[in-house]
C-alpha atoms as a PDB file:
ATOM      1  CA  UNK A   1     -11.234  -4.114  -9.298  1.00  0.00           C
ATOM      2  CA  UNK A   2      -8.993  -1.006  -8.322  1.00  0.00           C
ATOM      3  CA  UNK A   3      -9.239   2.324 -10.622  1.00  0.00           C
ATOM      4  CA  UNK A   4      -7.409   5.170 -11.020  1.00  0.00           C
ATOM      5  CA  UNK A   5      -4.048   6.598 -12.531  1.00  0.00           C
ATOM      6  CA  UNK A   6      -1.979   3.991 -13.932  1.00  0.00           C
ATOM      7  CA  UNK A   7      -1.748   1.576 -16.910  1.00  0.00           C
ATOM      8  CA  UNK A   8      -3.492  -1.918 -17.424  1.00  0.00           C
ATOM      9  CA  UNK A   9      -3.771  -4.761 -19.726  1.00  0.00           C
ATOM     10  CA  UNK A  10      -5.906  -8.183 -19.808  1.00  0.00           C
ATOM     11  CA  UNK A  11      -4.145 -11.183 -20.790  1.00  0.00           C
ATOM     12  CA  UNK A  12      -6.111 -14.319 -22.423  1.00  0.00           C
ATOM     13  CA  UNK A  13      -5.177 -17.829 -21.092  1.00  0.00           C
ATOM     14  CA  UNK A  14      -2.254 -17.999 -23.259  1.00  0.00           C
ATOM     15  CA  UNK A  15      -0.710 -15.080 -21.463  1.00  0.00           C
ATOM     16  CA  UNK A  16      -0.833 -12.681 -24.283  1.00  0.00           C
ATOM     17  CA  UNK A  17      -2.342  -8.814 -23.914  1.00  0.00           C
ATOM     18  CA  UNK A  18      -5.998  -8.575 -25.674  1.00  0.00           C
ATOM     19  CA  UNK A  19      -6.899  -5.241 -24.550  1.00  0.00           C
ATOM     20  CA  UNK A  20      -5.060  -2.168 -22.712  1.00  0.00           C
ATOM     21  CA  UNK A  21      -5.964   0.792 -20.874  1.00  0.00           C
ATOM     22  CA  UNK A  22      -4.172   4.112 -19.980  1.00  0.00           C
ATOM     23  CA  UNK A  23      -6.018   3.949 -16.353  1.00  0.00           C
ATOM     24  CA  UNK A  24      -6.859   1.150 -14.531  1.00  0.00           C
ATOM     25  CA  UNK A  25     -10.417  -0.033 -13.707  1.00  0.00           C
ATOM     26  CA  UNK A  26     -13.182  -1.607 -15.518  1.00  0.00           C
ATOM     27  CA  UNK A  27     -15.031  -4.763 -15.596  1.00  0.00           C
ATOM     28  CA  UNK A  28     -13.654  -7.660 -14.076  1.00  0.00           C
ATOM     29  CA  UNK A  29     -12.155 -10.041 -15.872  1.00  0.00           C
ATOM     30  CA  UNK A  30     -13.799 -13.349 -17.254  1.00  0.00           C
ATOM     31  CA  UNK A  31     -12.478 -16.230 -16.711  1.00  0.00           C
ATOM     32  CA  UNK A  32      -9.292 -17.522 -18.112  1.00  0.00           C
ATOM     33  CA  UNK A  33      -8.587 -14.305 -18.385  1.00  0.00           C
ATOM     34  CA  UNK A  34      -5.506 -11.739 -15.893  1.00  0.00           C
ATOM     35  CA  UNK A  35      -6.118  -8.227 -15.402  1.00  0.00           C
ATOM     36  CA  UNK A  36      -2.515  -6.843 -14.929  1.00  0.00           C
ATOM     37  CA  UNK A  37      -2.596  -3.101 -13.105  1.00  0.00           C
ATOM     38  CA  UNK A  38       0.291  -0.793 -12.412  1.00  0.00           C
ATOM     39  CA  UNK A  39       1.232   2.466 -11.176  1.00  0.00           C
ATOM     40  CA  UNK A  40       4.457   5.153 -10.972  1.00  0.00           C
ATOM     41  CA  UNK A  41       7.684   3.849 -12.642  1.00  0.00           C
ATOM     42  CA  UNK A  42       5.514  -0.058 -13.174  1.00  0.00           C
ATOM     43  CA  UNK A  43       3.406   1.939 -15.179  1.00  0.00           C
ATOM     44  CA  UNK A  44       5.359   3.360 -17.815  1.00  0.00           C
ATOM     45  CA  UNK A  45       7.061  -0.239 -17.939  1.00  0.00           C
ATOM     46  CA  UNK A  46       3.841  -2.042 -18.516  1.00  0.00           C
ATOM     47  CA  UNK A  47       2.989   0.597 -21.374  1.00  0.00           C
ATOM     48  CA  UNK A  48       5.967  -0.222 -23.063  1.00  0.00           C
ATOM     49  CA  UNK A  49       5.949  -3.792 -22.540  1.00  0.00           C
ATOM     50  CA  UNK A  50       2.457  -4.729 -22.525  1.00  0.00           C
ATOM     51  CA  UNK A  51       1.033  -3.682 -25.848  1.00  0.00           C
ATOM     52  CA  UNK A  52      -1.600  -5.340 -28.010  1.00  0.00           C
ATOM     53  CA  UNK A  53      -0.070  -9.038 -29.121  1.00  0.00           C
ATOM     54  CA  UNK A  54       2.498  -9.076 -27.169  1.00  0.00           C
ATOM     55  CA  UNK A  55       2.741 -12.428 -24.466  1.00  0.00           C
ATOM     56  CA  UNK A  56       3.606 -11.436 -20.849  1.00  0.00           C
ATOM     57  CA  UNK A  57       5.165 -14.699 -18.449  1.00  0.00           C
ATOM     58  CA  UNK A  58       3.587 -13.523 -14.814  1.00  0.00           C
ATOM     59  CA  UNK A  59       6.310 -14.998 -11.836  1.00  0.00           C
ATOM     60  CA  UNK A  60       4.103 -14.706  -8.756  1.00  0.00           C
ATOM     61  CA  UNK A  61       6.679 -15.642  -6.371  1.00  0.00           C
ATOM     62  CA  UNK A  62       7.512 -13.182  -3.489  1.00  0.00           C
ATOM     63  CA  UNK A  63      11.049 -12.273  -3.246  1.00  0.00           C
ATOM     64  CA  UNK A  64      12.641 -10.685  -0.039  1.00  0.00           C
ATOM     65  CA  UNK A  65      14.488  -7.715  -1.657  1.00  0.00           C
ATOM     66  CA  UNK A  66      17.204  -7.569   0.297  1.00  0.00           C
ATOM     67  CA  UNK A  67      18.808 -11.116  -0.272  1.00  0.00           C
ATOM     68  CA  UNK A  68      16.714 -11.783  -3.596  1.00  0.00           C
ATOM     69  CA  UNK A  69      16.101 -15.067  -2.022  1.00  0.00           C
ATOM     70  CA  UNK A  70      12.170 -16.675  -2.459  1.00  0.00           C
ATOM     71  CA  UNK A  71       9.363 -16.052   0.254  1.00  0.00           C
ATOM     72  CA  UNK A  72       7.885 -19.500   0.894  1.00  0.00           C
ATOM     73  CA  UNK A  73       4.151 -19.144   1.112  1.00  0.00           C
ATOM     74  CA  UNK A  74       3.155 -21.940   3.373  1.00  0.00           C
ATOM     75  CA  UNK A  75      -0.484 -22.321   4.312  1.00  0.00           C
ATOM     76  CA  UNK A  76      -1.845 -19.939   7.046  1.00  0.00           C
ATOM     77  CA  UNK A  77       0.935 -17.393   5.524  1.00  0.00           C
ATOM     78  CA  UNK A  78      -1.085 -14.274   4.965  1.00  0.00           C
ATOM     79  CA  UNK A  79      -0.349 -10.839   3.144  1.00  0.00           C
ATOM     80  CA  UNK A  80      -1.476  -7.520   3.639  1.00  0.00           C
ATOM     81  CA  UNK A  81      -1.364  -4.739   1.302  1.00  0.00           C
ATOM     82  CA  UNK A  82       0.016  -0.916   2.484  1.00  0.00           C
ATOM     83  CA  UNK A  83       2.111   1.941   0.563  1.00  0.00           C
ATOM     84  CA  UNK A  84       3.917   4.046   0.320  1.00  0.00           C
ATOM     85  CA  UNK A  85       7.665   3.022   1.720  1.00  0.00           C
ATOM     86  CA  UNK A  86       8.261   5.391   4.383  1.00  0.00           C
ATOM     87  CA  UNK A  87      12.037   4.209   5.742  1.00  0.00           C
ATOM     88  CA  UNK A  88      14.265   1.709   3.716  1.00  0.00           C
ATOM     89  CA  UNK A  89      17.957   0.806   5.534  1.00  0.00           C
ATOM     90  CA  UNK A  90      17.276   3.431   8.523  1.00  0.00           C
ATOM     91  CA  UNK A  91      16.724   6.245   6.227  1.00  0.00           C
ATOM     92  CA  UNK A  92      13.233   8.248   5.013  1.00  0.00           C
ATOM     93  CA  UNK A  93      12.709   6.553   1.473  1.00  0.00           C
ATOM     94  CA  UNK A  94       9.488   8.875   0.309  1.00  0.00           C
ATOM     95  CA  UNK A  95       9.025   8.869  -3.566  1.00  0.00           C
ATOM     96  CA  UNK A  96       5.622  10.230  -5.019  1.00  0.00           C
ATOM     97  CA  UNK A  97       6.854   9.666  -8.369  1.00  0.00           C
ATOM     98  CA  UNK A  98       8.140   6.104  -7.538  1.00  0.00           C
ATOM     99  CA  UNK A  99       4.686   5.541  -5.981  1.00  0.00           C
ATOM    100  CA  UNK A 100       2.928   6.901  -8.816  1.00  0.00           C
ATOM    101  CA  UNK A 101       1.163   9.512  -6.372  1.00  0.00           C
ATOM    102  CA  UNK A 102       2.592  12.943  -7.552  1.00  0.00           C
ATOM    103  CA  UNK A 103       0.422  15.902  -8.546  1.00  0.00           C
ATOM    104  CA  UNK A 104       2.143  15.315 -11.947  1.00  0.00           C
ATOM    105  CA  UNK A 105       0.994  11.727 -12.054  1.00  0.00           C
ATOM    106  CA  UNK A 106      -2.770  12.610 -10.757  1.00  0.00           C
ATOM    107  CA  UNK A 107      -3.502  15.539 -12.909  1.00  0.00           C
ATOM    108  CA  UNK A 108      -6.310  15.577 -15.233  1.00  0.00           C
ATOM    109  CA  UNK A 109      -7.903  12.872 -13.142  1.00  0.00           C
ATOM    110  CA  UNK A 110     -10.540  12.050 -10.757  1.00  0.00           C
ATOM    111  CA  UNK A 111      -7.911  12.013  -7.895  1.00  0.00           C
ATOM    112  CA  UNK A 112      -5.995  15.116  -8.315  1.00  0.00           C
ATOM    113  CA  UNK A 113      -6.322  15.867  -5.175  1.00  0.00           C
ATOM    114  CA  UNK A 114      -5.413  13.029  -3.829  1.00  0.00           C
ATOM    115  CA  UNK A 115      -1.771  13.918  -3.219  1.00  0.00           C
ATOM    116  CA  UNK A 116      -2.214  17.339  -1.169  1.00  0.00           C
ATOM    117  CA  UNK A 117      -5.803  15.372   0.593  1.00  0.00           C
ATOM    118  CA  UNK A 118      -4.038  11.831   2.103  1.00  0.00           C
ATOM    119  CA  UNK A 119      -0.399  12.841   1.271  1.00  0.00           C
ATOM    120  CA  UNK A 120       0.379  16.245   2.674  1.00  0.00           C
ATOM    121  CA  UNK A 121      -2.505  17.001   4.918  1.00  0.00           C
ATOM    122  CA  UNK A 122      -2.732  15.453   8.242  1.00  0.00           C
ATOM    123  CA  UNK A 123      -4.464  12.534   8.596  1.00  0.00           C
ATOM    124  CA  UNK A 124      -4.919   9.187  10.881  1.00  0.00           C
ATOM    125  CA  UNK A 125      -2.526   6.903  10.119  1.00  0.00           C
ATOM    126  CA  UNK A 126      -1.003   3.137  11.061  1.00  0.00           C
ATOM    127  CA  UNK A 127       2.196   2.084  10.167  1.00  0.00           C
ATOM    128  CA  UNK A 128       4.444  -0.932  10.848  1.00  0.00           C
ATOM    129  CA  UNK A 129       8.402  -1.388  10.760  1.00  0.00           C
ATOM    130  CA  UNK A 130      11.054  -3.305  11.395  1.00  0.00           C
ATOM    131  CA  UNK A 131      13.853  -2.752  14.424  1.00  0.00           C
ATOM    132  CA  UNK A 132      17.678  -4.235  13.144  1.00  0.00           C
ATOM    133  CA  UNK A 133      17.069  -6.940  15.655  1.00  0.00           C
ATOM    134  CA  UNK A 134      13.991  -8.198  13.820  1.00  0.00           C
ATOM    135  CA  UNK A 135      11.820  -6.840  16.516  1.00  0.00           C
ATOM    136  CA  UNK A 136       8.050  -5.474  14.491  1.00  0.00           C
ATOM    137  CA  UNK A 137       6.856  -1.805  15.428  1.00  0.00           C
ATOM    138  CA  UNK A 138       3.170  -1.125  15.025  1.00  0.00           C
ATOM    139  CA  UNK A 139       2.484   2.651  15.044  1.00  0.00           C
ATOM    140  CA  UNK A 140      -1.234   4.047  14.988  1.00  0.00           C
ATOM    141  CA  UNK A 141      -2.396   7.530  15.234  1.00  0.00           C
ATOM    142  CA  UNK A 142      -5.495   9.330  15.869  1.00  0.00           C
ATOM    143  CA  UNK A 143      -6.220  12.418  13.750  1.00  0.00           C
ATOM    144  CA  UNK A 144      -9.128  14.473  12.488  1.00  0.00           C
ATOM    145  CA  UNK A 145     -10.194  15.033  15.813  1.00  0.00           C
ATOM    146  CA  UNK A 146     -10.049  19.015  16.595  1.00  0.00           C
ATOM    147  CA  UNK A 147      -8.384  19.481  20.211  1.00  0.00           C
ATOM    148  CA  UNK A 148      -7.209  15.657  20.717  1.00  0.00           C
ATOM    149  CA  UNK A 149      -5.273  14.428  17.513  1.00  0.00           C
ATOM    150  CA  UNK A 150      -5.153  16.245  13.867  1.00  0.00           C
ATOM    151  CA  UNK A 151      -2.628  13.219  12.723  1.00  0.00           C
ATOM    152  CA  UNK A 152       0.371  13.183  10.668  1.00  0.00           C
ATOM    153  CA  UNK A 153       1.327  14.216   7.131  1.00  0.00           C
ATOM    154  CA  UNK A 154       2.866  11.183   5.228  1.00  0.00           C
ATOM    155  CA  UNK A 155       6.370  12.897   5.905  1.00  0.00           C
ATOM    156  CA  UNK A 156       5.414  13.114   9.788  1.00  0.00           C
ATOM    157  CA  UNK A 157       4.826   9.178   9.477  1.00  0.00           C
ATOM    158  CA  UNK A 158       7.739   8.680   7.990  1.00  0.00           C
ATOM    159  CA  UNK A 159      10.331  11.091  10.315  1.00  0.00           C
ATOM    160  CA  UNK A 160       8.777   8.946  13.250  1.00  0.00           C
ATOM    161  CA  UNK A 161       9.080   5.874  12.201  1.00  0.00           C
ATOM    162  CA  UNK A 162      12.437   6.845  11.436  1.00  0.00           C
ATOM    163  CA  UNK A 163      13.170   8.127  15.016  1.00  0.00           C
ATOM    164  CA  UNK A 164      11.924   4.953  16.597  1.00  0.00           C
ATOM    165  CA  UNK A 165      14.761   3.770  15.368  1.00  0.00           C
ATOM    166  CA  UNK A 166      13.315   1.231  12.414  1.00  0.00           C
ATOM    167  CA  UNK A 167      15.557  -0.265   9.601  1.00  0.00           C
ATOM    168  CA  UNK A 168      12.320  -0.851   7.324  1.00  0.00           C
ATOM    169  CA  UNK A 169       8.993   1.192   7.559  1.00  0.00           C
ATOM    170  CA  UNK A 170       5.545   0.976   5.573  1.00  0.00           C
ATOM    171  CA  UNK A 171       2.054   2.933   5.518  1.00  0.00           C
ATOM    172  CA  UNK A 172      -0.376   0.136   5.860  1.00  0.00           C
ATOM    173  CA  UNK A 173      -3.487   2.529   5.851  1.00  0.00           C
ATOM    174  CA  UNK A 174      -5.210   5.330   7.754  1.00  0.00           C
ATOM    175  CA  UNK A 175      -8.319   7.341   8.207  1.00  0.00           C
ATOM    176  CA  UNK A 176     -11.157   5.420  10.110  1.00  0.00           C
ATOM    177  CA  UNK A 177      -9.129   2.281   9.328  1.00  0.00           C
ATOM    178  CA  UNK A 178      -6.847   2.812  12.041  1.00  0.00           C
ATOM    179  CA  UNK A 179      -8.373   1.367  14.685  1.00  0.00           C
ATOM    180  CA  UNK A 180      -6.285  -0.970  17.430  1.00  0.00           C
ATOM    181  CA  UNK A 181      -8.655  -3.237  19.284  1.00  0.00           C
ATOM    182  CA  UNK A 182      -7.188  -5.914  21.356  1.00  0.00           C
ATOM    183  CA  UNK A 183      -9.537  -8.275  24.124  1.00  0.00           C
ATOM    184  CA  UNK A 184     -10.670  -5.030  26.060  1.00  0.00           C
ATOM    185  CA  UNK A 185     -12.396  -3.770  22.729  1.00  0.00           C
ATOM    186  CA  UNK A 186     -11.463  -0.594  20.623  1.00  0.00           C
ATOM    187  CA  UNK A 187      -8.565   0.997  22.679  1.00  0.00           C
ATOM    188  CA  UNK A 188      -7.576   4.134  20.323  1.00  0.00           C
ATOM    189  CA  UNK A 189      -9.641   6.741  19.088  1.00  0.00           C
ATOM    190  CA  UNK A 190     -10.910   6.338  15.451  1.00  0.00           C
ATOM    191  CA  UNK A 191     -12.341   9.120  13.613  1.00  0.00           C
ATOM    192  CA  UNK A 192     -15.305   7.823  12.473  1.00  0.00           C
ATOM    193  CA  UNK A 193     -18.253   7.910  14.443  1.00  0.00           C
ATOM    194  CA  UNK A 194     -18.642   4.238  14.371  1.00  0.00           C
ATOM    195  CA  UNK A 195     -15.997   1.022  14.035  1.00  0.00           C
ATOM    196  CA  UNK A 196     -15.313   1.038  10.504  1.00  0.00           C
ATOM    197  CA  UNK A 197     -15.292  -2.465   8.378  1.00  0.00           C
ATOM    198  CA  UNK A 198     -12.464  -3.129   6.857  1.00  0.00           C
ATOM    199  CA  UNK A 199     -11.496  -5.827   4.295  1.00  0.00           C
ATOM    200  CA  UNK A 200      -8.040  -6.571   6.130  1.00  0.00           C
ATOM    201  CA  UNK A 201      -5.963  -6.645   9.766  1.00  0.00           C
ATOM    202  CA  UNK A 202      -3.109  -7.073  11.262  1.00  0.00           C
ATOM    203  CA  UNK A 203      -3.441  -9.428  13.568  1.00  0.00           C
ATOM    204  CA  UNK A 204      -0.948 -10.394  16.507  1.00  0.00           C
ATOM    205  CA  UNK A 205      -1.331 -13.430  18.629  1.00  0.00           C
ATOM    206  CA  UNK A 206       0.761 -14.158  21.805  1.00  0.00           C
ATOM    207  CA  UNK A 207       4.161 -15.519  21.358  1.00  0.00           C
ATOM    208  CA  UNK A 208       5.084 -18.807  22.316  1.00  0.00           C
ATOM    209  CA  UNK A 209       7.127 -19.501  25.535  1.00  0.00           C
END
């Protein structure tokens, strides 16, 4: 289960909170039982809303939130997690404090760091986007590689994605994740010393004619 800053509660089957937590993390939950995490402004929310007693209604359906209309998740529809929001309508949309990723948010705990380590500070990076024809961009860089790549701040990632012209733009991950591998094998330069495993892809198949 994910840990760190952030707020959490476990709901019972009825759907009402039985225990909370200022940070999120912990055993995982039994069954019949939700673990509910959040982080930045969801956070503070949750802590409001989510206190001892109190019965939560979960609506797991995936709205696009532009139109507000439902995401259909047929089978063989897959999802893939990323963060932050680097462009939103053509423009840079960076928010630390949105994304519960600020210094002021991390202080005191285990990641304080975190922010100038994977936020400021160059690093390997992929990122995807969205062109106003509908067209995808997938952008990954190399980094922590002295004399070939040292990567991009999250700011970088965000200007260029921005100046390739995207309406929409996301972080999907970086580090030794980014790797781009396509029939011919490994085609980018990773920075770790061997193929890293990963727990999810992107994956793009050949379009129809």
């Amino acid at each position: 289960m994910p840990t760190g800053p952030g707020y959490q509660v476990r709901l019972d089957a009825q759907d009402r909170v039985v225990e909370v937590a200022p940070v999120r993390g912990g055993a995982e939950p039994a069954a019949g039982t939700v673990v509910l995490q959040a982080t930045g402004d969801a956070a503070a929310w949750l802590a409001e809303h989510g206190t001892a007693g109190a019965r939560l209604v979960l609506d797991t359906d995936v709205v696009d939130g532009d139109t507000g209309r439902r995401v259909p998740l047929r089978p063989g529809a897959s999802v893939v997690n990323g963060g932050p929001l680097l462009v939103e309508d053509g423009a840079t949309a960076l928010d630390p404090v949105r994304d519960g990723w600020s210094p002021a948010t991390l202080a005191g705990t285990a990641r304080a760091d975190f922010y100038w380590r994977w936020y400021v500070r160059r690093n390997p990076r992929t990122a995807a986007g969205v062109l106003p024809d509908g067209r995808l961009v997938f952008v990954v860089v190399d980094g922590r590689q002295v004399g070939r790549s040292v990567g991009l701040s999250i700011t970088e990632t965000a200007e260029l994605m921005r100046s390739l012209g995207v309406d929409e733009a996301l972080n999907l991950d970086g580090g030794g994740s980014s790797t781009v591998v396509t029939e011919d094998g490994v085609v980018n330069t990773p920075s770790d010393p061997v193929e890293r495993p990963v727990g999810d892809a992107v994956v793009l198949l050949p379009g129809r004619p």
